[in-house]
Protein backbone atom coordinates (compact mmCIF):
# COMPACT_ATOMS: atom_id res chain seq x y z
CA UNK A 1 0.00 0.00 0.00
CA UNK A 2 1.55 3.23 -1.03
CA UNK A 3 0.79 6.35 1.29
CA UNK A 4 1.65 9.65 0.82
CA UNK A 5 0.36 13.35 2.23
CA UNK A 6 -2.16 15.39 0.85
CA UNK A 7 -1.92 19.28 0.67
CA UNK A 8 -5.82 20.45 0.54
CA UNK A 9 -6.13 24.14 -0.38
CA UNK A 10 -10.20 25.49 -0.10
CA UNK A 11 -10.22 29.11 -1.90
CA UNK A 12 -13.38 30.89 -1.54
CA UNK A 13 -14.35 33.58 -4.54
CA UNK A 14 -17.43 35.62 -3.76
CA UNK A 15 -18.40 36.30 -7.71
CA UNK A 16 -21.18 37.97 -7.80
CA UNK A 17 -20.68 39.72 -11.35
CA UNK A 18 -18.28 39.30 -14.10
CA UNK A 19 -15.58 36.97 -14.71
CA UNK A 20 -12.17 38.13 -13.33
CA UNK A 21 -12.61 37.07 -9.32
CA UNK A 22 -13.00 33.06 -11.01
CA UNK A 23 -10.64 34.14 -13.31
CA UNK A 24 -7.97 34.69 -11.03
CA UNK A 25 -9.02 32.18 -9.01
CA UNK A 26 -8.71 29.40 -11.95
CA UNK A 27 -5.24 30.66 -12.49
CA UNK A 28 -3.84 30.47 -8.90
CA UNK A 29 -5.55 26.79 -8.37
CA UNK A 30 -4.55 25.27 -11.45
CA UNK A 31 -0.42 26.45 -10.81
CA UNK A 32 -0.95 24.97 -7.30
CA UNK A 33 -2.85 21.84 -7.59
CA UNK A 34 -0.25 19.04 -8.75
CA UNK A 35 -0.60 14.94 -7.27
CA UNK A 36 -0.43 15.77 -4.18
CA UNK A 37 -2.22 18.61 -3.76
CA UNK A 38 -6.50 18.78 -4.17
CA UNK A 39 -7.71 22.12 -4.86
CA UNK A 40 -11.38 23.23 -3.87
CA UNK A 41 -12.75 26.50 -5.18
CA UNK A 42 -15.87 27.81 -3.19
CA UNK A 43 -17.87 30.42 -6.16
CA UNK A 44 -21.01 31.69 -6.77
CA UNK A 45 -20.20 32.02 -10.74
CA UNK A 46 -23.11 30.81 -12.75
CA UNK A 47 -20.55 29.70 -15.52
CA UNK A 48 -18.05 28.53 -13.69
CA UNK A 49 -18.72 24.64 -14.77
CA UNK A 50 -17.87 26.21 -18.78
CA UNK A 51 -14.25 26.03 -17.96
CA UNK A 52 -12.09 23.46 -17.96
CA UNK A 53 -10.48 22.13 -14.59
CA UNK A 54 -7.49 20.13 -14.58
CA UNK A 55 -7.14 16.90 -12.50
CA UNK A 56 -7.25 17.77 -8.96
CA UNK A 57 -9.23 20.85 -9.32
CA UNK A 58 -12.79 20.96 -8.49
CA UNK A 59 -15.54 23.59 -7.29
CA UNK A 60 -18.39 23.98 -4.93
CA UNK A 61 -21.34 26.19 -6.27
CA UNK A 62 -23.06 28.14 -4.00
CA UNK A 63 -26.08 29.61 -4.93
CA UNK A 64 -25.23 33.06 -7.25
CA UNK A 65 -26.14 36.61 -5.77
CA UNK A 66 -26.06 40.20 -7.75
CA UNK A 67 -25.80 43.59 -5.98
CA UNK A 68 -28.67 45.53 -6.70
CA UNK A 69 -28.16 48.90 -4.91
CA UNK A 70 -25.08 49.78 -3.16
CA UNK A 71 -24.39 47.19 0.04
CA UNK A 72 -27.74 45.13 -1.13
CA UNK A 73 -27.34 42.15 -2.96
CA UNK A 74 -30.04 39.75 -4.73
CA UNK A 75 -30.51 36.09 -5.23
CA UNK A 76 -29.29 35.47 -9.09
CA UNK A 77 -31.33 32.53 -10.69
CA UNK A 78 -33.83 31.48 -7.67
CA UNK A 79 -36.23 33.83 -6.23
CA UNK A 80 -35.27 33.88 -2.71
CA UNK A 81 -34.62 36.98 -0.40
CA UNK A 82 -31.36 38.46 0.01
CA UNK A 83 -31.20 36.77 4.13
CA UNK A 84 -32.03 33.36 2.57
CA UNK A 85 -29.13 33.24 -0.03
CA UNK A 86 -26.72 34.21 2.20
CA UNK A 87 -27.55 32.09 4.89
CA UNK A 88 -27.76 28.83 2.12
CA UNK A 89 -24.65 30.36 1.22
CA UNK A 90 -22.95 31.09 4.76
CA UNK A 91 -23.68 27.17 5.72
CA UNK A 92 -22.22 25.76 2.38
CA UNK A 93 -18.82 27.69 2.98
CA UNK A 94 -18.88 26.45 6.19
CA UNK A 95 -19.59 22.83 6.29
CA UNK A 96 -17.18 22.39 3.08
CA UNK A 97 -14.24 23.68 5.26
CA UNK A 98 -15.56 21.09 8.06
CA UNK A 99 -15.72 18.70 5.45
CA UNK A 100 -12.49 19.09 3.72
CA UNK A 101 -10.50 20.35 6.81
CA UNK A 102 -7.82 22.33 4.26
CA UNK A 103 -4.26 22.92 5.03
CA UNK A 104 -5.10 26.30 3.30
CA UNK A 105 -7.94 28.83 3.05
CA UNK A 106 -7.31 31.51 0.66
CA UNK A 107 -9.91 34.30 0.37
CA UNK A 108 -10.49 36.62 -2.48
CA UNK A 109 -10.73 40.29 -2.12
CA UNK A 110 -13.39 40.07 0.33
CA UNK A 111 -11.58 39.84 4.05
CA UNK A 112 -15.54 39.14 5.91
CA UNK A 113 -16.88 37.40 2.19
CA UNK A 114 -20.34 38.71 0.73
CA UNK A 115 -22.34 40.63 3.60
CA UNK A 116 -19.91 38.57 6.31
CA UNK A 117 -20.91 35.36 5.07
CA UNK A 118 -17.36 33.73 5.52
CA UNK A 119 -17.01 35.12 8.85
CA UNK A 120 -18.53 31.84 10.51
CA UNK A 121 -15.66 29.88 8.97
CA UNK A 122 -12.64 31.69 9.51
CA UNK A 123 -13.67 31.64 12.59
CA UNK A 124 -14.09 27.89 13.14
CA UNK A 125 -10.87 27.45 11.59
CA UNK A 126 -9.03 29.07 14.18
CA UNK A 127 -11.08 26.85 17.11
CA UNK A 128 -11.47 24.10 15.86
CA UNK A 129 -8.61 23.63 13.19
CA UNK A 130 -6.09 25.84 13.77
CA UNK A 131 -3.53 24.24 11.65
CA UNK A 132 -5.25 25.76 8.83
CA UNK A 133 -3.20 28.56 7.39
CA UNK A 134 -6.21 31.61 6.31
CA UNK A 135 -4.69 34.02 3.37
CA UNK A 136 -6.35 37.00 2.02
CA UNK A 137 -5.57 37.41 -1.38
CA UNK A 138 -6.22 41.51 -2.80
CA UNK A 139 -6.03 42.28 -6.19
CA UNK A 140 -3.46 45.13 -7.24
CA UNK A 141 -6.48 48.14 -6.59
CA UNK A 142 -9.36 47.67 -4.71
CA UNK A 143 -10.79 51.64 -4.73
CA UNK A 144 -9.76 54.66 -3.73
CA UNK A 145 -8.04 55.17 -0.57
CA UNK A 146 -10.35 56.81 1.54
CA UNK A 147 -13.52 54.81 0.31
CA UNK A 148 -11.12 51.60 1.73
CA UNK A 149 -10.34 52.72 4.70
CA UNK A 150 -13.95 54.00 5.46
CA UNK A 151 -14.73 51.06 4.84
CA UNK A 152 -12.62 48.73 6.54
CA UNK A 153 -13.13 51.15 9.47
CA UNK A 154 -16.54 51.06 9.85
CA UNK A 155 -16.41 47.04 9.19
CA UNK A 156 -14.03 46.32 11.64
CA UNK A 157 -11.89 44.66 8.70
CA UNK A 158 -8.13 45.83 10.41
CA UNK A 159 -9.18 43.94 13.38
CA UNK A 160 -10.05 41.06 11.42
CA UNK A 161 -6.62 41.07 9.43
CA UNK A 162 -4.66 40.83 12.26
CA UNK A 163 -7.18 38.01 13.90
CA UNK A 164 -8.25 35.83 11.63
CA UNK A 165 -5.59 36.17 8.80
CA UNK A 166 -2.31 34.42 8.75
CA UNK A 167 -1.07 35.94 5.42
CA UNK A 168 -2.26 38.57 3.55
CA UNK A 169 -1.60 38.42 -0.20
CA UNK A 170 -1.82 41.47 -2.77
CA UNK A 171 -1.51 40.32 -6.69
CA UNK A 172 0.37 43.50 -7.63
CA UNK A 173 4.23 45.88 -7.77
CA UNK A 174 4.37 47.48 -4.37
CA UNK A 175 6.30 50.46 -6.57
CA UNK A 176 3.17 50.82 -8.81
CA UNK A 177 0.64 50.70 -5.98
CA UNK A 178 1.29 50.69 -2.32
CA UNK A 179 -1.61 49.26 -0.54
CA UNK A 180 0.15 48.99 2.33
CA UNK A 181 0.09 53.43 2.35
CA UNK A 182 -3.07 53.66 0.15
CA UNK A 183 -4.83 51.46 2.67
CA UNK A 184 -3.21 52.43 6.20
CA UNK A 185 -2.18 48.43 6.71
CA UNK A 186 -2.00 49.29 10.86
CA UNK A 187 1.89 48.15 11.61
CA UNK A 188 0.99 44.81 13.52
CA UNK A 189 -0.13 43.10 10.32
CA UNK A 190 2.36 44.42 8.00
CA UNK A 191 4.42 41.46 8.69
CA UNK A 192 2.11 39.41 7.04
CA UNK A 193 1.52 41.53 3.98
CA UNK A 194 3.46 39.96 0.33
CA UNK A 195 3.39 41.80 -2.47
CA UNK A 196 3.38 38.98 -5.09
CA UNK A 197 3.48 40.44 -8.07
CA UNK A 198 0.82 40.75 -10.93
CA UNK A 199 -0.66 36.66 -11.86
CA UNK A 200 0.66 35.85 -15.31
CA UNK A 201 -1.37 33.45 -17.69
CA UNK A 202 -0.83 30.35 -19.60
CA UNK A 203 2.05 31.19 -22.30
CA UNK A 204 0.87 29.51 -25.42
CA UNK A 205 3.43 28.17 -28.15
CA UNK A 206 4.31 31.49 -31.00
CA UNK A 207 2.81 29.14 -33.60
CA UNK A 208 -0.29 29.15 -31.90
CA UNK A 209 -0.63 32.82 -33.36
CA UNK A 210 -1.06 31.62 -36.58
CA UNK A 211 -3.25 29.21 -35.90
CA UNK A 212 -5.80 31.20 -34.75
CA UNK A 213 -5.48 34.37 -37.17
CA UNK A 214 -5.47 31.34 -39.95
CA UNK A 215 -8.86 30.29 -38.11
CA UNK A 216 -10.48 33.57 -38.54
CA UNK A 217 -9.06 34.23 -41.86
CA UNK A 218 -6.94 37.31 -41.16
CA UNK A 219 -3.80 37.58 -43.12
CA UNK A 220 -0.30 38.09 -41.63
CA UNK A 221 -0.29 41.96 -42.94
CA UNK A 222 -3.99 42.21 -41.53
CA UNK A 223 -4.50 44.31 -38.24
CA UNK A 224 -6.58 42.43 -35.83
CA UNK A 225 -8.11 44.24 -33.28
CA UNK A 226 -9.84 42.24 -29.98
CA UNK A 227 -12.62 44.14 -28.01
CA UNK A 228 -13.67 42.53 -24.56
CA UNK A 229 -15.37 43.93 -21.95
CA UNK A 230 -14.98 40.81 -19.80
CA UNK A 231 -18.31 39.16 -18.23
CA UNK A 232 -19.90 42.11 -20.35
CA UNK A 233 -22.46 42.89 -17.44
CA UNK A 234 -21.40 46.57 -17.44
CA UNK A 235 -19.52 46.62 -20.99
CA UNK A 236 -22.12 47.75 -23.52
CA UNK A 237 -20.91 51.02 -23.64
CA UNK A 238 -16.96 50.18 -24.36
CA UNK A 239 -18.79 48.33 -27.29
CA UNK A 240 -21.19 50.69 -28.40
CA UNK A 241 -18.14 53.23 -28.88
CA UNK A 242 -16.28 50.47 -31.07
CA UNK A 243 -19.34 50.11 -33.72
CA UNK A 244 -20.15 53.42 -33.66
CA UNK A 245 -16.58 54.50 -34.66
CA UNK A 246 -17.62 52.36 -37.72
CA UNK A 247 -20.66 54.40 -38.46
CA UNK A 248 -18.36 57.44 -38.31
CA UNK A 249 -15.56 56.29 -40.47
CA UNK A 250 -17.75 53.23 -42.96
CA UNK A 251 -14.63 53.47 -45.00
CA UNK A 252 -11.10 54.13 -42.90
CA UNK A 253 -11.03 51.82 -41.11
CA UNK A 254 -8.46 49.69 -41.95
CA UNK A 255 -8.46 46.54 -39.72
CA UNK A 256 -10.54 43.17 -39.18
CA UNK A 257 -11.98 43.04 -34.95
CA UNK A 258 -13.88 40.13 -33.01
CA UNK A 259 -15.93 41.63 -30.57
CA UNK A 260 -16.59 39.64 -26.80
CA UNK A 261 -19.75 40.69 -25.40
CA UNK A 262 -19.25 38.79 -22.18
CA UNK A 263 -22.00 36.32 -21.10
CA UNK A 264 -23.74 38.46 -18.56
CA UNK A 265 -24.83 41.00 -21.07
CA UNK A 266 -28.21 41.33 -21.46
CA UNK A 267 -29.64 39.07 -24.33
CA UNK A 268 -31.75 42.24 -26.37
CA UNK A 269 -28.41 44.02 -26.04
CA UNK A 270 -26.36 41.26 -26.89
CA UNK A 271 -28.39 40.22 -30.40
CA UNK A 272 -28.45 44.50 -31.29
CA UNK A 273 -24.50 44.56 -31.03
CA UNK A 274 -24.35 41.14 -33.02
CA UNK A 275 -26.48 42.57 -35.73
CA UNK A 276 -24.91 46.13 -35.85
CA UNK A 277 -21.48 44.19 -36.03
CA UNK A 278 -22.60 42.35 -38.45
CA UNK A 279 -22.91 45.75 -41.02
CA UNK A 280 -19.50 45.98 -40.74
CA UNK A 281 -18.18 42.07 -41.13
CA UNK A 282 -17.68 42.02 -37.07
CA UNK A 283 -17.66 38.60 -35.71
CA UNK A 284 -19.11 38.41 -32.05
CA UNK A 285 -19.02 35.98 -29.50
CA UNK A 286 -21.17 36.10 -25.85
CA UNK A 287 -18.74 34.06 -24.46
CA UNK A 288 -14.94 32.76 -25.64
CA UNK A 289 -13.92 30.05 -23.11
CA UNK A 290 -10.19 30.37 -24.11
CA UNK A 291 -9.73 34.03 -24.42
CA UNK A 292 -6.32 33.73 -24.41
CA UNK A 293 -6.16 32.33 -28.03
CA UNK A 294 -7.72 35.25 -29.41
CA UNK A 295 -5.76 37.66 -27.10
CA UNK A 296 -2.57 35.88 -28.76
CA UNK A 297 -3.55 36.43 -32.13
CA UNK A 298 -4.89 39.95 -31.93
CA UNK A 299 -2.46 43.25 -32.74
CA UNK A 300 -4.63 45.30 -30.57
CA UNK A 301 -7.14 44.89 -27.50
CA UNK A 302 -9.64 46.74 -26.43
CA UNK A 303 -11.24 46.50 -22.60
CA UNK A 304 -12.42 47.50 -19.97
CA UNK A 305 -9.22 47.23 -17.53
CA UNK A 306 -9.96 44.86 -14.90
CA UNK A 307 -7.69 43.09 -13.22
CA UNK A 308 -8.23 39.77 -14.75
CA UNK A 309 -8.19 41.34 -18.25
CA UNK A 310 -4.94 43.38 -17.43
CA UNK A 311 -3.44 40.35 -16.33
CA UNK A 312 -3.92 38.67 -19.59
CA UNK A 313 -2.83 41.66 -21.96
CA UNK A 314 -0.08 41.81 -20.03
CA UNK A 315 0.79 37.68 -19.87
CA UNK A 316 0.29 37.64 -24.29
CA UNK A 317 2.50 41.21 -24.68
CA UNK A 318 -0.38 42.60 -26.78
CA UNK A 319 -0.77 46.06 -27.26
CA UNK A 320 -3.87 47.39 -25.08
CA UNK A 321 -6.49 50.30 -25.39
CA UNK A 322 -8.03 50.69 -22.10
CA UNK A 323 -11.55 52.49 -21.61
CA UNK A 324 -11.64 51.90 -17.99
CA UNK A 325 -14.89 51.57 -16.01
CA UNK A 326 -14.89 54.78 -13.14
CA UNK A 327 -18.44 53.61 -10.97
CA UNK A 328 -19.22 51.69 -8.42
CA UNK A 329 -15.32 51.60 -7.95
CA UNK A 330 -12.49 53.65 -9.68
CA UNK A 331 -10.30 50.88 -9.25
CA UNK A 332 -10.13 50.30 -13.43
CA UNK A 333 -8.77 53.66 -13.55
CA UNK A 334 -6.25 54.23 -11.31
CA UNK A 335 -4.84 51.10 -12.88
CA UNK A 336 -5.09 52.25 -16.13
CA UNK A 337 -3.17 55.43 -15.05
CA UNK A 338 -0.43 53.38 -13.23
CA UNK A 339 0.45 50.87 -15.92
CA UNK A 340 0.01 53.88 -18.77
CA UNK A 341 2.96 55.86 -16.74
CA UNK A 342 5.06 52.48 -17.12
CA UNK A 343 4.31 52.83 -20.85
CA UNK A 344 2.56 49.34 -21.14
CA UNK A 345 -1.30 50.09 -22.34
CA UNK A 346 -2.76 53.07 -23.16
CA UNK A 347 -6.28 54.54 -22.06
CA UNK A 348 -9.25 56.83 -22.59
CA UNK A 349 -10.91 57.87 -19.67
CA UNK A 350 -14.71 56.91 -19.48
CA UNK A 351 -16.27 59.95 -20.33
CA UNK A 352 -14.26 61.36 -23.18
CA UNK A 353 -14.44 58.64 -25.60
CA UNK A 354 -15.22 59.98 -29.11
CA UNK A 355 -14.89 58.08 -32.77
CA UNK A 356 -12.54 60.25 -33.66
CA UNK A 357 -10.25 60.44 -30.44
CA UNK A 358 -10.98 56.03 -30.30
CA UNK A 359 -9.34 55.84 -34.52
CA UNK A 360 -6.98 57.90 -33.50
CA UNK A 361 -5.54 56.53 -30.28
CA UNK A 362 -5.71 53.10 -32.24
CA UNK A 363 -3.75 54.12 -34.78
CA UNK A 364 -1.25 55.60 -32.88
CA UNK A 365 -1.04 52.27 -30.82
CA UNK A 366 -0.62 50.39 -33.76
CA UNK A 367 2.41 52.70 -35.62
CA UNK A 368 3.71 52.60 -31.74
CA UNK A 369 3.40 48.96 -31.07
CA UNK A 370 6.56 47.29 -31.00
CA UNK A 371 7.16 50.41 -27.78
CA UNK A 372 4.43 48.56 -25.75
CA UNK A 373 5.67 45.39 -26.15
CA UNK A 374 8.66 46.04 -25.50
CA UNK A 375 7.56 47.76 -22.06
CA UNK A 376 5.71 44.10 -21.37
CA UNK A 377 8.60 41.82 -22.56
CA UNK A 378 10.41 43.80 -19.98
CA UNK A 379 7.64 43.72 -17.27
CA UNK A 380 7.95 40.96 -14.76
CA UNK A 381 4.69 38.93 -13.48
CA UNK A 382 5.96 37.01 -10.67
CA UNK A 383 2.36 36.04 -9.06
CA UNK A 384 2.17 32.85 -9.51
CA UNK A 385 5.77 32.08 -8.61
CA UNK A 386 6.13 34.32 -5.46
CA UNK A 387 2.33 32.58 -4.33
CA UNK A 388 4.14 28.88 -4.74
CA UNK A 389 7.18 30.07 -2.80
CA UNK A 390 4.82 30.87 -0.46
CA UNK A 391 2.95 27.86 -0.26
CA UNK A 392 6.11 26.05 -0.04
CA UNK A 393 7.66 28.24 2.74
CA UNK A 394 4.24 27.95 4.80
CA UNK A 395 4.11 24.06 4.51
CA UNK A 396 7.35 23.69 6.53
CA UNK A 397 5.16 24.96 9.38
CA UNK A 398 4.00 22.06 11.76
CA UNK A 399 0.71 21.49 9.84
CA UNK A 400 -0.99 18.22 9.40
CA UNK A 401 -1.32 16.89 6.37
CA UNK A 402 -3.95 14.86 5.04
CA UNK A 403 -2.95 11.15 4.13
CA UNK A 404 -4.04 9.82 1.09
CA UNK A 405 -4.08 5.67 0.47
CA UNK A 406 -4.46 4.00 -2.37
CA UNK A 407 -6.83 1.48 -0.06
CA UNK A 408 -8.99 4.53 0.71
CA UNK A 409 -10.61 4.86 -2.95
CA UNK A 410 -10.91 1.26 -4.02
């Protein structure tokens, strides 16, 4: 009988809109997870089961929720009030960690979860299984500075760091964007802070390029321009400004595009852009499973600017318009300005789009490309390695691993 341990890492992501929290998620769990190691994603994505998970992957569904006003959220697909889903949801999170027992518990972005619903776990963990390391993981940006700390203030989040948390993880440079400053980290948690770096994605072979472009039927001398607006919930304007530069210019524009709507746009808007595309021999997809193929392929992308979308743009070393998204959060922004100073995308602010400013920023990013890639072939994304030196470091700590026999499945 061969025996050997087991590493099990539970990460929670809240999703409640849009694709990059899963996203990110996907792309920490599949680096990690490896023979030895069983990963368990906790999401409220309602598409989560269209990717594909690698052996020792898997994910729990709890039931989806979408904020409605500011602070109040609403059951997705079932009609249930707001106290029901998150109490469904608070007892799922909950008896999966009792269940699993992880060696891990990484949380995304939300230190409390939705509305405080992973509050009841973290702390079980640390009475009842206190051998489970807990690890916030923050995206580069959450908002501006003061709406943070307001927040965190008034939620008693600081306290909660410094409690509950044994690491506290933030997916971006320090030297681009100091959350530790921005966010007044309180100096008896800054020992636990990491700054890992931004996540890279899967690098695909150069031929794979070709493939695609060859796919679509766009020549080697064609310019290929992607638009994405991620999950597309809150994208229909980014797109809107793409077709209607066509209507402005049905002749001078000299490029082929595949347009993204995301799978959360709404379906009347959805079939309206995929007709209106259409006038101009626009291809459109609600939903590309492996948007890193086209993202490969393209000379140009234009988005939105979230983090997941960044991330990509950045992993590929395609040149990037950003039209970043200023409400609820100004997150997209402030991003957008910090990676346009490094000289690695450029951006229009949300309100100033025009056809004529959108051709000619594109052009100009297209006669300037090989500067931008150039920026990103120098630009380091050391996420994923800095998170498994992590892991590594942490499982030297007296933690009990799980044994796995060969006896125990047959």
């Amino acid at each position: 009988m061969n025996s050997f341990p087991v590493c099990n890492i539970l990460m929670y992501s809240h999703d409640t809109y849009g694709l990059g929290h899963i996203r990110r998620t996907m792309a920490i769990a599949n680096h990690l997870s490896d023979i030895n190691t069983n990963v368990l994603i906790l999401t409220g994505s309602p598409i989560a089961g269209r990717f594909p998970f690698p052996d020792q992957v898997d994910f729990v569904r709890i039931p989806g929720m979408i904020k409605k006003t500011n602070g109040e959220y609403q059951s997705l697909s079932i009609r249930i009030n707001q106290d029901q889903a998150l109490s469904i949801r608070t007892n799922i999170i909950l008896a999966t960690a009792q269940t699993f027992r992880p060696n891990f518990f990484i949380v995304d972005k939300e230190p409390h979860g939705l509305k405080r619903e992973v509050l009841p776990t973290l702390e079980w963990l640390k009475k009842n299984n206190p051998q489970t390391i807990t690890i916030l993981g923050l995206r580069d940006i959450l908002d501006e500075a003061d709406i943070i700390c307001k927040d965190w203030q008034e939620k008693e989040v600081y306290q909660s760091l410094a409690r509950l948390y044994d690491e506290i993880w933030v997916y971006g440079n320090q030297n681009i964007f100091d959350s530790v400053e921005k966010y007044q980290l309180p100096p008896n948690i800054l020992d636990k802070v990491f700054f890992t770096g931004y996540i890279p994605r899967t690098q695909l072979p150069s031929e794979r390029k070709a493939e695609i472009r060859k796919k679509y039927r766009i020549m080697d001398d064609d310019i290929f321009i992607l638009v994405t607006t991620g999950g597309g919930g809150d994208g229909g304007e980014v797109i809107d400004h793409f077709i209607d530069m066509h209507q402005y210019f049905p002749t001078s524009l000299p490029f082929k595009s595949i347009i993204v709507t995301g799978p959360f746009m709404p379906k009347e808007r959805r079939e309206k852009t995929k007709k209106l595309a259409k006038n101009y021999g626009i291809k459109t997809y609600p939903f590309y499973p492996r948007m890193e193929d086209l993202m490969k392929a393209a000379d140009l992308v234009i988005s939105m600017g979230g983090y997941n979308t960044v991330c990509e743009i950045l992993s590929h070393g395609t040149p990037a318009l950003i039209i970043p998204r200023e409400t609820p959060r100004r997150e997209q922004l402030i991003r957008a300005e910090c990676l346009n100073n490094l000289h690695l995308l450029d951006f229009i602010p949300w309100n100033e789009v025009t056809p004529l400013l959108l051709r000619d920023k594109i052009i100009s990013l297209i006669e300037n490309r090989s500067r931008y890639i150039k920026a990103m072939a120098a630009f380091k994304l050391s996420g994923l390695e800095i998170i498994q030196t992590r892991i590594d470091h942490l499982k030297k700590r007296p933690i009990a691993l799980t044994t796995f026999t060969e006896e125990a499945v047959s």
